[in-house]
Protein backbone atom coordinates (compact mmCIF):
# COMPACT_ATOMS: atom_id res chain seq x y z
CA UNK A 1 8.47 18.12 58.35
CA UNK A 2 5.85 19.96 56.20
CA UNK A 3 8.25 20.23 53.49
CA UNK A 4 9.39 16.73 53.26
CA UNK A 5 5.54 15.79 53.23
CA UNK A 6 4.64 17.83 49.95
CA UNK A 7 8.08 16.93 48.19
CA UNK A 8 6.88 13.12 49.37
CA UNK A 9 3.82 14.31 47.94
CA UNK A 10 5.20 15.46 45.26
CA UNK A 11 7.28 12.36 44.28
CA UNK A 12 4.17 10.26 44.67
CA UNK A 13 2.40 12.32 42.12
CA UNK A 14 5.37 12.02 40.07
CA UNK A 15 5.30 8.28 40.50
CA UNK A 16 1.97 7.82 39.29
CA UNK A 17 1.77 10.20 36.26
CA UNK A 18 4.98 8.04 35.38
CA UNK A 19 2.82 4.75 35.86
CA UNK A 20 0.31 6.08 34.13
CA UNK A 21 2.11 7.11 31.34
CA UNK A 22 3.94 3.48 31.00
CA UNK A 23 0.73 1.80 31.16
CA UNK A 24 -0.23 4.06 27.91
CA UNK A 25 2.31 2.95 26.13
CA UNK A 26 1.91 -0.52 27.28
CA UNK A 27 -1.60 -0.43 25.94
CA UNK A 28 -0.32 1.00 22.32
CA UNK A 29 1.35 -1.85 22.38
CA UNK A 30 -1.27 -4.81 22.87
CA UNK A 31 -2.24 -7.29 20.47
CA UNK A 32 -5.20 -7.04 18.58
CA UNK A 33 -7.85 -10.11 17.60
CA UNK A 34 -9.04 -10.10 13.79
CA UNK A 35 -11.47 -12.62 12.65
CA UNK A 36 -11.69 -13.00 8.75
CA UNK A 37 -13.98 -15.74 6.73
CA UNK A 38 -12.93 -16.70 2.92
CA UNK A 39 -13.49 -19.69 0.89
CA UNK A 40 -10.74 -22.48 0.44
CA UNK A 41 -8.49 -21.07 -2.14
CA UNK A 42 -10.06 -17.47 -2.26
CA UNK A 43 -8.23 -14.04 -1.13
CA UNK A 44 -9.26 -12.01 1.95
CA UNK A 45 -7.47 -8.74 3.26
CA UNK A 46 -7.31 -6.46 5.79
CA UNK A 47 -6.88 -2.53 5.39
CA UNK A 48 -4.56 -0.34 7.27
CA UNK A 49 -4.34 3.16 6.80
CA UNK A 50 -5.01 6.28 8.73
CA UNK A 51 -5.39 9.93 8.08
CA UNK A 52 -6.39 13.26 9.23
CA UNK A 53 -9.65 14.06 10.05
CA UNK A 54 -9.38 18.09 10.33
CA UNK A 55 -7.02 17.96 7.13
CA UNK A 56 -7.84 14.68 5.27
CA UNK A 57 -4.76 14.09 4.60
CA UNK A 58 -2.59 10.83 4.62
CA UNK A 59 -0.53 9.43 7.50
CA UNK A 60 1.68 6.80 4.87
CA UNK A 61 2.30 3.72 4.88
CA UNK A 62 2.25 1.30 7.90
CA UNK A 63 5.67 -0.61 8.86
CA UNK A 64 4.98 -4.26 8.93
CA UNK A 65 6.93 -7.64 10.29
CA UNK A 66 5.26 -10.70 9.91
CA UNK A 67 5.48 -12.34 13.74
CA UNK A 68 3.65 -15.67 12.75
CA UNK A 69 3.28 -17.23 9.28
CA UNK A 70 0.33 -18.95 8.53
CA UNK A 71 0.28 -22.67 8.60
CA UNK A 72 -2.01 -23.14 5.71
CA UNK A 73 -1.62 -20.41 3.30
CA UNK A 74 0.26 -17.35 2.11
CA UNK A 75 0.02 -13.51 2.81
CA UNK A 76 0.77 -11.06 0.59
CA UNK A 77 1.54 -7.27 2.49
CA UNK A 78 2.16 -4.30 -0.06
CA UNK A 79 1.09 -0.61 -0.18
CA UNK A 80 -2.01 0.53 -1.05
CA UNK A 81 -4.59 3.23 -1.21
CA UNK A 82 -7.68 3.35 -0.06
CA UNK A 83 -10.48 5.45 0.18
CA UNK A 84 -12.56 6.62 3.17
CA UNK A 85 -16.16 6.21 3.75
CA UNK A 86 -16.80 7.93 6.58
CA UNK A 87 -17.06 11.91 6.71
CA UNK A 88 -15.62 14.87 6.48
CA UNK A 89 -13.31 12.69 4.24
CA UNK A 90 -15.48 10.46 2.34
CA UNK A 91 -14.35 9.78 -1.21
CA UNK A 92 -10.55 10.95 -0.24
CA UNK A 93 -8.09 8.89 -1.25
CA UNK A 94 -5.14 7.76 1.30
CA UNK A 95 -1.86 5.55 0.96
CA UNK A 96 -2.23 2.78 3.60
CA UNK A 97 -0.90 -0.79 3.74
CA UNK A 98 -3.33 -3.93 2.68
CA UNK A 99 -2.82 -7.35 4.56
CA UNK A 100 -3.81 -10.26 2.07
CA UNK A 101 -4.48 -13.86 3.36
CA UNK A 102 -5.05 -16.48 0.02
CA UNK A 103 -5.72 -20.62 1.77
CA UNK A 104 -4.42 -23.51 -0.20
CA UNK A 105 -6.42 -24.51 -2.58
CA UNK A 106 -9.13 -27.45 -0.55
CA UNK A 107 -7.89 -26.51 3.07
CA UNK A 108 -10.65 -25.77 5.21
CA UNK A 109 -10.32 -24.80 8.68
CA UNK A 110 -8.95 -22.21 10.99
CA UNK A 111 -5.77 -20.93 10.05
CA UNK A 112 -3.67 -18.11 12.21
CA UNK A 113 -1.02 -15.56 12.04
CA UNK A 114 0.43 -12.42 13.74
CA UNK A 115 1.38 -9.17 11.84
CA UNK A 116 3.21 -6.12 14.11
CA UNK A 117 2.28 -3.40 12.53
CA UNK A 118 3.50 0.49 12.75
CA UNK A 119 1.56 3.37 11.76
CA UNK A 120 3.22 6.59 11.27
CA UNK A 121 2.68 9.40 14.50
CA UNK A 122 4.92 11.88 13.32
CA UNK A 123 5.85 12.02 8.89
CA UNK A 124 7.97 14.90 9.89
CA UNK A 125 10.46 12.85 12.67
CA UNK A 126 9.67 9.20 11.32
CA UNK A 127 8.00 8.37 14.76
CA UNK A 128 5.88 5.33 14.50
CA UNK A 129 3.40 3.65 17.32
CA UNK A 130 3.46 -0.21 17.12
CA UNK A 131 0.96 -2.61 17.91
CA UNK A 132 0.17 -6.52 17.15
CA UNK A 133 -2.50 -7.92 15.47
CA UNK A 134 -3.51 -11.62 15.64
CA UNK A 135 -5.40 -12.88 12.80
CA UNK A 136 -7.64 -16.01 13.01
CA UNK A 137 -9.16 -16.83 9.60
CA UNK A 138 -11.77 -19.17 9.32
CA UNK A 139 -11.78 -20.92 6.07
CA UNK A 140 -15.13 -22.67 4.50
C-alpha cells in the first residue's frame, strides 16, 4: 500500500510539473497589446530584436506573419539593426526586425492589426519561441 501511495505520489508530481510546464509555454504564446500614436499620413514603427547580455551578441532576425492587416493603412516589416541603449551593451549594434505602420494620407482614428512574431532561442538548431502582438495605433 505504501508503495502505490509514493508512485501515486509520484505521478501527481509528475502531473503537475507537466501542467506547469504547458502553462509556460502557453504563456510564451499570449498576445501582446502595443499602443502607437502618429500623425495622419506619417510613419511609426516598432523594434524587435534581442541579444545577449553576458556576450552582446545578436539573436537574428525575428520570423514574422502578418495575422491582421490594417484597415486604414500599410505596414512595411524588413530587417534591421538596431542599437542598444541599455548597459553592458550600450552602443552595440544588433540585427533585429522593424515593424512600420504609415496611415492614409487624412485618416484619423484608431486603426489595428496583429503581427505573430518569432524570435530566435536557439541560432545553432533554428528553434524559435512565438508570440502575438496586437497593435492599436491611434492616429491624430
Amino acid at each position: 500500500m505504501r508503495i502505490m501511495r509514493e508512485i501515486a505520489l509520484e505521478f501527481c508530481m509528475r502531473s503537475l510539473i507537466a501542467a506547469a510546464t504547458l502553462l509556460s509555454v502557453a504563456a510564451v504564446a499570449h498576445a501582446e497589446d502595443v499602443t502607437m500614436d502618429t500623425k495622419s499620413g506619417q510613419t511609426v514603427s516598432y523594434q524587435l530584436y534581442t541579444y545577449s547580455v553576458s556576450t552582446c551578441s545578436s539573436e537574428g532576425q525575428f520570423r514574422t506573419k502578418v495575422l491582421e492587416e490594417p484597415m486604414h493603412g500599410k505596414l512595411d516589416i524588413r530587417p534591421d539593426t538596431f542599437i542598444a541603449d541599455a548597459p553592458p551593451c550600450s552602443g552595440r549594434k544588433f540585427v533585429g526586425t522593424r515593424i512600420s505602420y504609415t496611415s492614409v494620407k487624412g485618416f484619423r482614428g484608431t486603426d489595428h492589426f496583429s503581427v505573430n512574431s518569432g524570435y530566435p532561442v536557439d541560432s545553432s538548431e533554428m528553434r524559435y519561441s512565438y508570440s502575438t502582438d496586437d497593435f492599436t495605433v491611434n492616429v491624430r
